[in-house]
Protein backbone atom coordinates (compact mmCIF):
# COMPACT_ATOMS: atom_id res chain seq x y z
CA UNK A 1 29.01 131.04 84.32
CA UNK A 2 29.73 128.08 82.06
CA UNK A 3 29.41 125.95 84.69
CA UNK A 4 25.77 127.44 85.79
CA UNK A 5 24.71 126.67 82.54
CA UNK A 6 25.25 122.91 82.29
CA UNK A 7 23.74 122.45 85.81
CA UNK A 8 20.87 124.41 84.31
CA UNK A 9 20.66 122.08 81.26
CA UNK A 10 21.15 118.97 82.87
CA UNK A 11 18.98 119.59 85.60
CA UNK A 12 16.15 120.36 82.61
CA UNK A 13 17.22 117.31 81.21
CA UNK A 14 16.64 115.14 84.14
CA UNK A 15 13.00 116.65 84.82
CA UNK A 16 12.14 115.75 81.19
CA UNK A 17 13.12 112.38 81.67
CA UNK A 18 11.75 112.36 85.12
CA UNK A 19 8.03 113.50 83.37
CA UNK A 20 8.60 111.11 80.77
CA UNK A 21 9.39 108.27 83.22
CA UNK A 22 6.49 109.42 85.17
CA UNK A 23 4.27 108.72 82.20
CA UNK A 24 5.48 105.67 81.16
CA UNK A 25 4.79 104.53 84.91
CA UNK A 26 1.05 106.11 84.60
CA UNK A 27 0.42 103.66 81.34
CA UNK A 28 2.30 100.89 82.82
CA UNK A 29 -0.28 101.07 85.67
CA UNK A 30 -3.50 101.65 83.75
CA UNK A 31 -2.50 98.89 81.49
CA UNK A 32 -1.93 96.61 84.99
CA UNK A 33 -5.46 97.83 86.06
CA UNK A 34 -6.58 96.86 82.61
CA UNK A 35 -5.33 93.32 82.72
CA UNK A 36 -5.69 92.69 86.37
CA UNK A 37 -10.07 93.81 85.69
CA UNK A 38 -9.78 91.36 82.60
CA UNK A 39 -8.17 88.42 84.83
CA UNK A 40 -10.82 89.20 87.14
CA UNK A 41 -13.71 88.66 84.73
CA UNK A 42 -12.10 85.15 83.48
CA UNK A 43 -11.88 83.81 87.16
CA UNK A 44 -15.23 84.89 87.73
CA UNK A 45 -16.16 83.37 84.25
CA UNK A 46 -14.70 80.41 84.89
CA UNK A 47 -15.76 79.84 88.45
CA UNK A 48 -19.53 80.44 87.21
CA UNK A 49 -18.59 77.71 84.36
CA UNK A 50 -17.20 75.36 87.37
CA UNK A 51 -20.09 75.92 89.31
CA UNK A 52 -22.25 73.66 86.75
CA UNK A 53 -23.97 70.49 87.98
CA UNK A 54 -23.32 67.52 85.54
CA UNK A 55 -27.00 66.83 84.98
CA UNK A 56 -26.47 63.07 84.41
CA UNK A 57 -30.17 62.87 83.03
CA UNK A 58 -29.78 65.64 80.36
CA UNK A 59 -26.74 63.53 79.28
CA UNK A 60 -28.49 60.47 79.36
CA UNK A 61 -31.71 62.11 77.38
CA UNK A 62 -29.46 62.92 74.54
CA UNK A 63 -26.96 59.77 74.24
CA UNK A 64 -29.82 57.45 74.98
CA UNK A 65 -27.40 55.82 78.26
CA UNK A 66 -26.35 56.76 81.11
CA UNK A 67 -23.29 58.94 81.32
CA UNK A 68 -21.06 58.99 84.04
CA UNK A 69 -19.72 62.26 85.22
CA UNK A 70 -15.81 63.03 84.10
CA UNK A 71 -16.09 59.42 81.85
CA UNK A 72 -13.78 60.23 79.42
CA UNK A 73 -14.64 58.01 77.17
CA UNK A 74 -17.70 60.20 76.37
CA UNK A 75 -15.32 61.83 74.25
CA UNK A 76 -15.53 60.57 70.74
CA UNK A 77 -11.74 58.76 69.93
CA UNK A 78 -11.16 57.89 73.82
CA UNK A 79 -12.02 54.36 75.19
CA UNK A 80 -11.28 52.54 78.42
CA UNK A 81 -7.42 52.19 77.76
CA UNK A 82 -7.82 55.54 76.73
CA UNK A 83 -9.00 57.17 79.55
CA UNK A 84 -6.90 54.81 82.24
CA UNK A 85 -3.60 56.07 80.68
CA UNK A 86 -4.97 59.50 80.61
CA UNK A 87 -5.76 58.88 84.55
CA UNK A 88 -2.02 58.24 84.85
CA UNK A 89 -1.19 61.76 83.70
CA UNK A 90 -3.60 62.99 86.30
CA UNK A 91 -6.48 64.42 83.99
CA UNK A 92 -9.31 62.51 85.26
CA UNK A 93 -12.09 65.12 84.48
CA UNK A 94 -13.23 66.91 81.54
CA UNK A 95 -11.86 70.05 82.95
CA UNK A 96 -8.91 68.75 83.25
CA UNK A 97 -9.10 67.41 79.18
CA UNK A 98 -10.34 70.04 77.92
CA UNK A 99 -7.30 72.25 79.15
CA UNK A 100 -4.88 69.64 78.03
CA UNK A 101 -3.32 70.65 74.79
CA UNK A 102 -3.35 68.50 71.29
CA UNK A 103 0.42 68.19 71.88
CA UNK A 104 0.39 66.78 75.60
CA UNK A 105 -2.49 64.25 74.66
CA UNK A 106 0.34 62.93 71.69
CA UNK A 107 3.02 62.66 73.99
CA UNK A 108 0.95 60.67 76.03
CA UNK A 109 -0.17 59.25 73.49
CA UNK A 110 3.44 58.15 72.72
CA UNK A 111 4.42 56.85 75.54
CA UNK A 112 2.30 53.66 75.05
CA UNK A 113 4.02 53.13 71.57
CA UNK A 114 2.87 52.76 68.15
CA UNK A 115 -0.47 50.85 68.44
CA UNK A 116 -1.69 54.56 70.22
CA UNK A 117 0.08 56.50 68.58
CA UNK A 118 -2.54 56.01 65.85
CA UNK A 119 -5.24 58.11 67.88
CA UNK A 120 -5.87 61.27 66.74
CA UNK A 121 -6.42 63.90 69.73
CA UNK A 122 -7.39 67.22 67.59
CA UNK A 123 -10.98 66.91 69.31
CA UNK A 124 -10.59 65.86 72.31
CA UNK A 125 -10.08 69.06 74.53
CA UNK A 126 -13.24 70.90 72.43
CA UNK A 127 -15.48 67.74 73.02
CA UNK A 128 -14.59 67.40 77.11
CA UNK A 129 -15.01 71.34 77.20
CA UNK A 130 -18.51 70.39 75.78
CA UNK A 131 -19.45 67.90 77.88
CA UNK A 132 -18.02 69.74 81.12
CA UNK A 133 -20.13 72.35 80.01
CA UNK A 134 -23.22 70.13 79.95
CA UNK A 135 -23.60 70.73 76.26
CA UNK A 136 -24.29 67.47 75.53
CA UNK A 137 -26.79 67.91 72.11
CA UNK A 138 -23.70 69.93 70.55
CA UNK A 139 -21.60 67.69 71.80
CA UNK A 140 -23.56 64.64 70.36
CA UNK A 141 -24.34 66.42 67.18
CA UNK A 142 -20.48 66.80 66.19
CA UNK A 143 -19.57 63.31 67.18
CA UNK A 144 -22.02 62.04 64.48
CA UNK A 145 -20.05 63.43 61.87
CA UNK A 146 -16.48 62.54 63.63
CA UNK A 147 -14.59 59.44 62.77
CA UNK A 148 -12.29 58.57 65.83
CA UNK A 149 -12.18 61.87 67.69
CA UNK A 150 -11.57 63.65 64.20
């Protein structure tokens, strides 16, 4: 009899934790469905955001010259040298800037010494999101109150 028992009680046991696994499986999926809907709507964001023609005459309407698309030095702080060591890295468009963190831009940076290690990249991603964007008056706006990308 004692023996009936404990098969009784651990079989009870093992269908509670069954359910309770069973459960934990059900949120772990709705939470996947959750995430995997949300990843969804980003790729579809930012495919819609990739799908925007540079519209080299806005650009040139609001800086007054033409602008070249992906010309990183449109990005207040960056000039030619700039821009060809940042070519070097392999981020050659504003895309590619603007999802390049503060930190990677000062290592960089750093690896062409002192004399650019004085550039100050806080901007720089914000600015080439902007201008990838094609919003080129917000874009201008903030550079006329920035001093060297900052």
């Amino acid at each position: 009899m004692c023996t009936s028992k404990r098969v009784k009680k651990c079989k009870e046991k093992c269908e509670k934790e069954l359910r309770e696994l069973r459960d934990a499986k059900a949120k772990l999926q709705k939470d996947l469905d959750v995430c995997r809907k949300q990843k969804a709507t980003q790729v579809a964001t930012e495919q819609k955001v990739s799908l925007l023609a540079f519209d080299a005459n806005k650009a040139k309407e609001v800086f007054g010259k033409k602008i070249k698309q992906d010309d990183l030095t449109v990005v207040e702080g960056i000039g030619p040298k700039i821009q060809e060591l940042f070519h070097s890295f392999n981020i050659k468009t504003w895309k590619d800037l603007s999802e390049t963190s503060e930190e990677r831009c000062r290592k960089i940076l750093d690896t062409k010494g002192d004399s650019y290690r004085i550039h100050n990249p806080k901007t720089w991603a914000e600015q080439a999101k902007m201008a990838y964007e094609g919003r080129w008056k917000e874009l201008k706006d903030w550079q006329d109150v920035l001093d060297g990308g900052v």
